[in-house]
PDB file of N, CA and C in Angstrom:
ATOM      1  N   UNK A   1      -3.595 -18.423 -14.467  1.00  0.00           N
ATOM      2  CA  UNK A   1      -3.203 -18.002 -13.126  1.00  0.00           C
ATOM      3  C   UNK A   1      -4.362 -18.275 -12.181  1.00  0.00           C
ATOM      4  N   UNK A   2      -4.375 -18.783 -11.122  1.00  0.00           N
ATOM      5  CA  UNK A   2      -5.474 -19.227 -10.323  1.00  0.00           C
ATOM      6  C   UNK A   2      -5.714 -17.863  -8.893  1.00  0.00           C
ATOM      7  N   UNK A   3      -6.569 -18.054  -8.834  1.00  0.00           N
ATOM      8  CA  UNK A   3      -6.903 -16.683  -8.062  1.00  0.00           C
ATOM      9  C   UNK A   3      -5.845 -16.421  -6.716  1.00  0.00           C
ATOM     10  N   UNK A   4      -5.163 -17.471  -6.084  1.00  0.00           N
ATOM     11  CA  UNK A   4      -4.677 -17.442  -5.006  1.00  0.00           C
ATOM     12  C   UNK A   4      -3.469 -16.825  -5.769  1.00  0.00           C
ATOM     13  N   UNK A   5      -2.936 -16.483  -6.672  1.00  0.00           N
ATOM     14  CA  UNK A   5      -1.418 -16.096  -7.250  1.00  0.00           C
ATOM     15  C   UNK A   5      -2.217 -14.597  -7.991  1.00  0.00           C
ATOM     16  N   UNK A   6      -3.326 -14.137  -7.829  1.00  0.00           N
ATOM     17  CA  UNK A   6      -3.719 -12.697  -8.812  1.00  0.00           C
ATOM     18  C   UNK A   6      -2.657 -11.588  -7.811  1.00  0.00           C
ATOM     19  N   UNK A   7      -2.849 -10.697  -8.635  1.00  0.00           N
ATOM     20  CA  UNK A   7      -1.420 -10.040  -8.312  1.00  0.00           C
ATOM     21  C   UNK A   7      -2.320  -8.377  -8.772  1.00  0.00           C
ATOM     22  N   UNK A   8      -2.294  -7.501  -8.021  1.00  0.00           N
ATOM     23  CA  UNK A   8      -2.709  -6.059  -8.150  1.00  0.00           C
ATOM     24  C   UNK A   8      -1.308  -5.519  -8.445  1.00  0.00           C
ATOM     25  N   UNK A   9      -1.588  -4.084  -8.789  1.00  0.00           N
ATOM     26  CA  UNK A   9      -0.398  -2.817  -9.135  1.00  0.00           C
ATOM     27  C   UNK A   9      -0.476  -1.706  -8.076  1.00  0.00           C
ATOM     28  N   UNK A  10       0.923  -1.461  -7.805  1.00  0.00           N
ATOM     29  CA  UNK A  10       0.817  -0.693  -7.088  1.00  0.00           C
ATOM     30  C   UNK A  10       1.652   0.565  -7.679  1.00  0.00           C
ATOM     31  N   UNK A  11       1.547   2.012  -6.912  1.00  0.00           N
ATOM     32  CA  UNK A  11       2.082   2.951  -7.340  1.00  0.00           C
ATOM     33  C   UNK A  11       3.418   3.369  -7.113  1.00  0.00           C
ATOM     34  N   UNK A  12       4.327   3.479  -7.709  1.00  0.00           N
ATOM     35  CA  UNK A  12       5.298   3.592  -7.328  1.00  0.00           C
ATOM     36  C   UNK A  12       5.466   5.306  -6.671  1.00  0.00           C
ATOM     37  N   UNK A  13       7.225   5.749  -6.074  1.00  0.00           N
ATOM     38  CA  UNK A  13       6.839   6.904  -5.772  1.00  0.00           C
ATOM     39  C   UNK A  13       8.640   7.610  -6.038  1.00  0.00           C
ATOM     40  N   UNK A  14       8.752   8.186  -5.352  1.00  0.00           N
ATOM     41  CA  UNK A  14      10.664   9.110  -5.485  1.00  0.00           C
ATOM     42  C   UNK A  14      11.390   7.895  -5.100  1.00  0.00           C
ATOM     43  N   UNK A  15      10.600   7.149  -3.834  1.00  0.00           N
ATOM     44  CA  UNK A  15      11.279   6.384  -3.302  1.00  0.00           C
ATOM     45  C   UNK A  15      11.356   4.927  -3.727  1.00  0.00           C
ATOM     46  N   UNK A  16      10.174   4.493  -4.405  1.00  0.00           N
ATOM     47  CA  UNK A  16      10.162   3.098  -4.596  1.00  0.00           C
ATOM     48  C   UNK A  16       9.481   2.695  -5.762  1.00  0.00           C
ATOM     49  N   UNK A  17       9.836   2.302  -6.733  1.00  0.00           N
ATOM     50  CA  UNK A  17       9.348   1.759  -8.300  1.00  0.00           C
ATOM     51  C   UNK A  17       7.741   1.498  -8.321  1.00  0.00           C
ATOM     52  N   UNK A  18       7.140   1.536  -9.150  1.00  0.00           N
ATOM     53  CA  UNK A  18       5.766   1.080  -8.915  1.00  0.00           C
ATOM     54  C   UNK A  18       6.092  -0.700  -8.982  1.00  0.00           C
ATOM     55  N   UNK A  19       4.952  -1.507  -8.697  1.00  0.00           N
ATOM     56  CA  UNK A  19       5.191  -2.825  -9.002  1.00  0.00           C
ATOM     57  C   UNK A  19       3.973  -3.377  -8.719  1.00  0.00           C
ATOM     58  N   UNK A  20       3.988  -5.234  -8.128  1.00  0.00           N
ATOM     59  CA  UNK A  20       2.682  -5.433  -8.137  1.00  0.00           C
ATOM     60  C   UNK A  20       3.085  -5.559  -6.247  1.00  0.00           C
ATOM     61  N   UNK A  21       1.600  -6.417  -5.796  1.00  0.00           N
ATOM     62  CA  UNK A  21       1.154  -7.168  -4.654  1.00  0.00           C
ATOM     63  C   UNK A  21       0.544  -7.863  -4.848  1.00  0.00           C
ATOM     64  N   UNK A  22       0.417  -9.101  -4.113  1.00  0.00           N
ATOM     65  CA  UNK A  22      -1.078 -10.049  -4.265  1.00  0.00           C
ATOM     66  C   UNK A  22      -1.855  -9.450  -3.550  1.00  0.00           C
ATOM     67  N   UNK A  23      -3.044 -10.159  -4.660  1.00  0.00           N
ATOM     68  CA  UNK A  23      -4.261  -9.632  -4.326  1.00  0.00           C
ATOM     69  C   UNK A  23      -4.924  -9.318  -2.648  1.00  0.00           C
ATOM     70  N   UNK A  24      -4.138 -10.395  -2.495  1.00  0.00           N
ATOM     71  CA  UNK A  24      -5.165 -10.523  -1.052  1.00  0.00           C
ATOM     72  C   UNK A  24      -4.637  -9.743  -0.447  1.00  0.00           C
ATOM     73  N   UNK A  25      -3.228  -9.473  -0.213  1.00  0.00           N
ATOM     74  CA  UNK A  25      -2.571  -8.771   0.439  1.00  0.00           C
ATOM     75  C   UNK A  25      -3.365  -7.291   0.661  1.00  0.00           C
ATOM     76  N   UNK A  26      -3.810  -6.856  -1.014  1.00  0.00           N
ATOM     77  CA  UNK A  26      -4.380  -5.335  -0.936  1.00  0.00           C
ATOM     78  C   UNK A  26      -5.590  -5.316  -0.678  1.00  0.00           C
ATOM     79  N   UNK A  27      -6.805  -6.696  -0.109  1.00  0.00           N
ATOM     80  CA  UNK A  27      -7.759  -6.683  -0.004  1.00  0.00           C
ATOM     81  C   UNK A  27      -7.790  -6.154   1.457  1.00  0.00           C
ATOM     82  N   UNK A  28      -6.614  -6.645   2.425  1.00  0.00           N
ATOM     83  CA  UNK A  28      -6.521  -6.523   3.479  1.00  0.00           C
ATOM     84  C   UNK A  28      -6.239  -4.941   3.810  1.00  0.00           C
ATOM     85  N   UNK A  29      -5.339  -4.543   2.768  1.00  0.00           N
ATOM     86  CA  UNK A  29      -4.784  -3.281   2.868  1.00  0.00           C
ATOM     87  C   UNK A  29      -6.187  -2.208   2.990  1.00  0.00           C
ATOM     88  N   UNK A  30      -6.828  -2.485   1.562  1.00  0.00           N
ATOM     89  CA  UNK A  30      -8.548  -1.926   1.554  1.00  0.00           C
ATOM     90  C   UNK A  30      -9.250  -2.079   2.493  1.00  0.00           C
ATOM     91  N   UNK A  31      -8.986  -3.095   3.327  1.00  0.00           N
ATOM     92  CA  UNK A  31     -10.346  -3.040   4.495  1.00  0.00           C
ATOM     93  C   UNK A  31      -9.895  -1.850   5.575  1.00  0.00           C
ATOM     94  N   UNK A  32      -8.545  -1.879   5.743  1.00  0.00           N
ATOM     95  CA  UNK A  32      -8.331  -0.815   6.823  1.00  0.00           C
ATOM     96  C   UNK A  32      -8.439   0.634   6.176  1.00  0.00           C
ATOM     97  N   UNK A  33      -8.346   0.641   4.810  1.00  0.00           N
ATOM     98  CA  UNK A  33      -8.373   2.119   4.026  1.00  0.00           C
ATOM     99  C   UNK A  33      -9.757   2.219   3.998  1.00  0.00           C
ATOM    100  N   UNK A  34     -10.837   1.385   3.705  1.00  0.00           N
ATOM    101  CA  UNK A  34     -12.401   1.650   3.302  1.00  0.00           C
ATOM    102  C   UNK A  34     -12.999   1.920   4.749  1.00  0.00           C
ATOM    103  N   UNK A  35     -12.241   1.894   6.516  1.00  0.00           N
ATOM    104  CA  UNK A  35     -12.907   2.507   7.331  1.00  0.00           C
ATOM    105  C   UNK A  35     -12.938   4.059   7.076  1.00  0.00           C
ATOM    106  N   UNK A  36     -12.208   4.297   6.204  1.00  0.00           N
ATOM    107  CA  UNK A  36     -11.523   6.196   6.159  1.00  0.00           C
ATOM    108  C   UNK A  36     -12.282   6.667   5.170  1.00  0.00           C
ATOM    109  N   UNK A  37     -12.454   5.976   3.928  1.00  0.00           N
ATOM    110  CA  UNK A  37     -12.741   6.275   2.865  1.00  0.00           C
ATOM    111  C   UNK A  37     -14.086   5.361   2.326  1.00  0.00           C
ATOM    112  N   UNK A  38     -15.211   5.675   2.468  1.00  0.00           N
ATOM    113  CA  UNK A  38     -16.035   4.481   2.152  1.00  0.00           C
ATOM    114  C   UNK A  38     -16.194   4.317   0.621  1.00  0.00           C
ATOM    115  N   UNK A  39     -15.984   5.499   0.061  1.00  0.00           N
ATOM    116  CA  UNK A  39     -16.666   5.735  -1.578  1.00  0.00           C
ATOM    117  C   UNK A  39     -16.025   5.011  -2.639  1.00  0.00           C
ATOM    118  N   UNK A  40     -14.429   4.521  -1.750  1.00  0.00           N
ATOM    119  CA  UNK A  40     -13.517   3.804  -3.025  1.00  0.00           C
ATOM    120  C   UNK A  40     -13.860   2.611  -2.920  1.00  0.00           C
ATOM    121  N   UNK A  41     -13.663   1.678  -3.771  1.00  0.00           N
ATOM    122  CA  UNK A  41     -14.152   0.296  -4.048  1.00  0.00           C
ATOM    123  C   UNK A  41     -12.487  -0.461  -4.440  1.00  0.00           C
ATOM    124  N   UNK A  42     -11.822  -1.485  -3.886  1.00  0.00           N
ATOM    125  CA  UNK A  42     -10.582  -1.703  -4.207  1.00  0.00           C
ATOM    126  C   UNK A  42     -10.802  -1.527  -5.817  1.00  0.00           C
ATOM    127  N   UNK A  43     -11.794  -1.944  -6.436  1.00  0.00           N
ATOM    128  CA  UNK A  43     -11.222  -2.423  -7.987  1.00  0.00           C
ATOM    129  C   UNK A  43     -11.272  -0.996  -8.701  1.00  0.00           C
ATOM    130  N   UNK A  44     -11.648   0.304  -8.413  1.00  0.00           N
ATOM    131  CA  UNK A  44     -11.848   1.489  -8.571  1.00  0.00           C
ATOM    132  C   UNK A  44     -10.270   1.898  -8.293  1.00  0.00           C
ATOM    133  N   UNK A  45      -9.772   1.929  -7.158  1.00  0.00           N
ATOM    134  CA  UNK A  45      -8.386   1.771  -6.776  1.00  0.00           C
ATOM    135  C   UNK A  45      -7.193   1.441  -7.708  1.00  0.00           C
ATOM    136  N   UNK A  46      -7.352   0.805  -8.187  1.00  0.00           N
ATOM    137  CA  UNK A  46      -6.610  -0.596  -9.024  1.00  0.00           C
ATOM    138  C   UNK A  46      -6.989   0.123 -10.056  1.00  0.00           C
ATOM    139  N   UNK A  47      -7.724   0.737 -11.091  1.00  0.00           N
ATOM    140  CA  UNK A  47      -8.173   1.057 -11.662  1.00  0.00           C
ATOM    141  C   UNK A  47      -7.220   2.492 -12.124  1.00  0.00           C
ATOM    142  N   UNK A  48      -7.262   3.037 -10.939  1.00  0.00           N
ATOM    143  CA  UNK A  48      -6.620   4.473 -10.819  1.00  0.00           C
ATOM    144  C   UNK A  48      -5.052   4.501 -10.620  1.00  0.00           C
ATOM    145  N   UNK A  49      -4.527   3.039 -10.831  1.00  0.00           N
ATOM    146  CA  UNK A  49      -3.167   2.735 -10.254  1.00  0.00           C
ATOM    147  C   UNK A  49      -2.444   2.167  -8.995  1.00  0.00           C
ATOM    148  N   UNK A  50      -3.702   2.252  -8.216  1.00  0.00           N
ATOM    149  CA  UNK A  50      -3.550   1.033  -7.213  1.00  0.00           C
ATOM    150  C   UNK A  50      -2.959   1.949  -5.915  1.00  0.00           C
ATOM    151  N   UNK A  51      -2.550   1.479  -4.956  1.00  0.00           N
ATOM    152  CA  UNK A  51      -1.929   2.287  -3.695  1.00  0.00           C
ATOM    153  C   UNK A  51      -0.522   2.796  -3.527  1.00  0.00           C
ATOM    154  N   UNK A  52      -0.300   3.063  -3.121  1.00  0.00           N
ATOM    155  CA  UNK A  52       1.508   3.611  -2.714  1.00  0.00           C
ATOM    156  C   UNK A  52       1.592   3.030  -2.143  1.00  0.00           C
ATOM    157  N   UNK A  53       3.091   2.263  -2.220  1.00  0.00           N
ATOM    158  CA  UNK A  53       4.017   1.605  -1.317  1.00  0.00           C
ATOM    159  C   UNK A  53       3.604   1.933  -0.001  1.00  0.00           C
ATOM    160  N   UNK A  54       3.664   3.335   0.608  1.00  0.00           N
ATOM    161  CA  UNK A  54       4.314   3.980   1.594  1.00  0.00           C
ATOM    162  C   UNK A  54       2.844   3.583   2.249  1.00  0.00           C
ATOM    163  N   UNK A  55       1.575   4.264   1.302  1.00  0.00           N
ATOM    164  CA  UNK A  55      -0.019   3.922   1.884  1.00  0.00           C
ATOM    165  C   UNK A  55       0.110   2.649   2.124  1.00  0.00           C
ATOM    166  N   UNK A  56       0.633   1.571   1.633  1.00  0.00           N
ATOM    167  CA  UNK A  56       0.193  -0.026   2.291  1.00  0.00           C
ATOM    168  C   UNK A  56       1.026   0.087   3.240  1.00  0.00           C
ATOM    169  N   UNK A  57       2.297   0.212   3.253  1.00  0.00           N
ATOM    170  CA  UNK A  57       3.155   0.096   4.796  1.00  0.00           C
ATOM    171  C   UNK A  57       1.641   0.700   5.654  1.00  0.00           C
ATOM    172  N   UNK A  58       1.273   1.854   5.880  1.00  0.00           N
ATOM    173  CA  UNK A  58       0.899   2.801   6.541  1.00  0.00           C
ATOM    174  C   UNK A  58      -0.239   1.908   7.062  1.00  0.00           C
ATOM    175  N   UNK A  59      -1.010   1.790   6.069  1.00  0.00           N
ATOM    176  CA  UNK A  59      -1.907   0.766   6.468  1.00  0.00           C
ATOM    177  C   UNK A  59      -2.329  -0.208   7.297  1.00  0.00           C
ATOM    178  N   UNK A  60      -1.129  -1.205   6.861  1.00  0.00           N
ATOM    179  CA  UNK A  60      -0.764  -2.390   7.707  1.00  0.00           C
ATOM    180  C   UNK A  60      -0.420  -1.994   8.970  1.00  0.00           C
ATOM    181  N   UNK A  61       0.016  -0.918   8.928  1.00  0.00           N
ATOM    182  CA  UNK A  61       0.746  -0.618  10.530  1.00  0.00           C
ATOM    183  C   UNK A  61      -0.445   0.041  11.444  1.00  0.00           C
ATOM    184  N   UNK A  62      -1.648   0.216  11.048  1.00  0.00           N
ATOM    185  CA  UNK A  62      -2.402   1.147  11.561  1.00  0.00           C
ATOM    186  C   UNK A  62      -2.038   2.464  11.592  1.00  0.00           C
ATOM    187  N   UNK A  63      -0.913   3.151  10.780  1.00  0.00           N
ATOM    188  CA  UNK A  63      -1.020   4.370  10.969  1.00  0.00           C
ATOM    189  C   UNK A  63      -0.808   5.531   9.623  1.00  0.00           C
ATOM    190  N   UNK A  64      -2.504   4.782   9.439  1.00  0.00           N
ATOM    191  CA  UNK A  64      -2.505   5.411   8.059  1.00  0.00           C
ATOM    192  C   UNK A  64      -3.259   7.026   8.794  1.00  0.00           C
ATOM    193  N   UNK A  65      -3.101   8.121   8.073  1.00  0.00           N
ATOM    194  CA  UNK A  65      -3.339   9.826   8.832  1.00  0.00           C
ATOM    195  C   UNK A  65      -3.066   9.778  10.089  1.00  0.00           C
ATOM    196  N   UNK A  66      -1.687   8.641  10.373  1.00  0.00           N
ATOM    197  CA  UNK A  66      -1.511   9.088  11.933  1.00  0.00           C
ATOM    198  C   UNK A  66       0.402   9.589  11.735  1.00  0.00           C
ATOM    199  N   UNK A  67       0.856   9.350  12.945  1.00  0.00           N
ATOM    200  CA  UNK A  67       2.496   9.504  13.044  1.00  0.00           C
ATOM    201  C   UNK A  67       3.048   9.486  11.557  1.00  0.00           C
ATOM    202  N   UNK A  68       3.167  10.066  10.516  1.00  0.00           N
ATOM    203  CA  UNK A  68       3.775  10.097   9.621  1.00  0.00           C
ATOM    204  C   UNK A  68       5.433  10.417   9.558  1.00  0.00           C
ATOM    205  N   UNK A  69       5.231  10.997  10.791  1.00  0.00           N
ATOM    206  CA  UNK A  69       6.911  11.310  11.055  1.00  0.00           C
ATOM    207  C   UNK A  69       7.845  10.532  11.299  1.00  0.00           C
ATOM    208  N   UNK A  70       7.224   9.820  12.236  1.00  0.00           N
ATOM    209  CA  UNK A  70       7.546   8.340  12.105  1.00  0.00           C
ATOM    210  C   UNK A  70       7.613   7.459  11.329  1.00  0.00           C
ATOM    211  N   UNK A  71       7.007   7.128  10.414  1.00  0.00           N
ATOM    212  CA  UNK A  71       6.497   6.518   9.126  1.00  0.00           C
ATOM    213  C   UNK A  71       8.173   6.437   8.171  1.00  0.00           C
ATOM    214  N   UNK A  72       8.328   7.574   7.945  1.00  0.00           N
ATOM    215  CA  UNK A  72       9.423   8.423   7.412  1.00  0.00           C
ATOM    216  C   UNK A  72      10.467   8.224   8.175  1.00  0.00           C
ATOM    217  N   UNK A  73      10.484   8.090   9.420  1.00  0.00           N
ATOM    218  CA  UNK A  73      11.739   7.744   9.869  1.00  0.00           C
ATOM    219  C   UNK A  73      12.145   6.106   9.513  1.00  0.00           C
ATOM    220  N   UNK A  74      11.272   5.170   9.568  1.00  0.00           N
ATOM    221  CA  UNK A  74      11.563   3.722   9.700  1.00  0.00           C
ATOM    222  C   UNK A  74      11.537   3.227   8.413  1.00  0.00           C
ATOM    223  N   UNK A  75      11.033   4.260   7.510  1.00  0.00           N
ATOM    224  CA  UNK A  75      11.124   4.015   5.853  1.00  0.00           C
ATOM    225  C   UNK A  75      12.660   4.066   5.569  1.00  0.00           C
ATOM    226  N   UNK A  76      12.890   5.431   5.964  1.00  0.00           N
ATOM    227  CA  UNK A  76      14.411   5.926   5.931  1.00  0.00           C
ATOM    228  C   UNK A  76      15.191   4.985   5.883  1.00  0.00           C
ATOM    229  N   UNK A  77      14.991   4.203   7.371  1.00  0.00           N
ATOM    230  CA  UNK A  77      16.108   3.030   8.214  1.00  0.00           C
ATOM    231  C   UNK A  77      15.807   1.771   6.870  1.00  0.00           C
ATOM    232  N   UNK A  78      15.095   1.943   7.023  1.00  0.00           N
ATOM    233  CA  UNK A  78      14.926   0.634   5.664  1.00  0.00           C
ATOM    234  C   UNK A  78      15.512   0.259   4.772  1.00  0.00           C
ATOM    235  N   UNK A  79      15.185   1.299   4.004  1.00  0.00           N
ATOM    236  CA  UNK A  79      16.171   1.999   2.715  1.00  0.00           C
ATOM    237  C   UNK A  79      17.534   2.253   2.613  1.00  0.00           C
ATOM    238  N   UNK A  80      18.101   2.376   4.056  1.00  0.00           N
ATOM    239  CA  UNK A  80      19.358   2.147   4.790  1.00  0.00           C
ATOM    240  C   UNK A  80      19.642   0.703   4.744  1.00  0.00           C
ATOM    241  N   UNK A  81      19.316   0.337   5.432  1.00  0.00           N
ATOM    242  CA  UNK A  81      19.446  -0.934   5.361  1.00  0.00           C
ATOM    243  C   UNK A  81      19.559  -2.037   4.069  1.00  0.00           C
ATOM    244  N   UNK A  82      19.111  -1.431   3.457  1.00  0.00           N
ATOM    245  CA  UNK A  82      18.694  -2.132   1.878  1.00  0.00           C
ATOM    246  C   UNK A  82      19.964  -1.276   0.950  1.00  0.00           C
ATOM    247  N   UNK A  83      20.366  -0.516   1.151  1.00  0.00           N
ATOM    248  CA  UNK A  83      21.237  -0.238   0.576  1.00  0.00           C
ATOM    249  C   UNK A  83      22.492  -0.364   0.757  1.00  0.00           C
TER     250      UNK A  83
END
């Protein structure tokens, strides 16, 4: 497998199976989580089972410890949608 196809684990939750991501994807995810948290190291992460679905959405969106209510609402619609 060549590094551009490595693939991390992520945590699953009530709502969504655990599974993987590419790597890079969660490197990106880590840079916006390691302004919050300096002490984790992604591969420490990964280690422990990797992130929640819901934490990478959150992430990516910038609103990771922010609007969660929101978060939850557009998860909802999703999951709607997908079903």
């Amino acid at each position: 497998m060549s590094k551009d196809k490595k693939m991390g684990v992520v945590q699953g939750s009530r709502d969504f199976p655990p599974g993987e991501a590419p790597y890079k994807l969660l490197q990106l995810v880590w840079q916006e989580y390691h302004k919050r948290h300096r002490e984790q190291t992604l591969e420490r992460i990964q280690e422990r089972g990797g992130f929640g679905w819901n934490e990478i959405i959150q992430l990516l969106r910038g609103e990771y410890l922010h609007d969660n209510g929101r978060l939850k609402q557009e998860l909802a619609e999703l999951e709607a949608e997908a079903s």
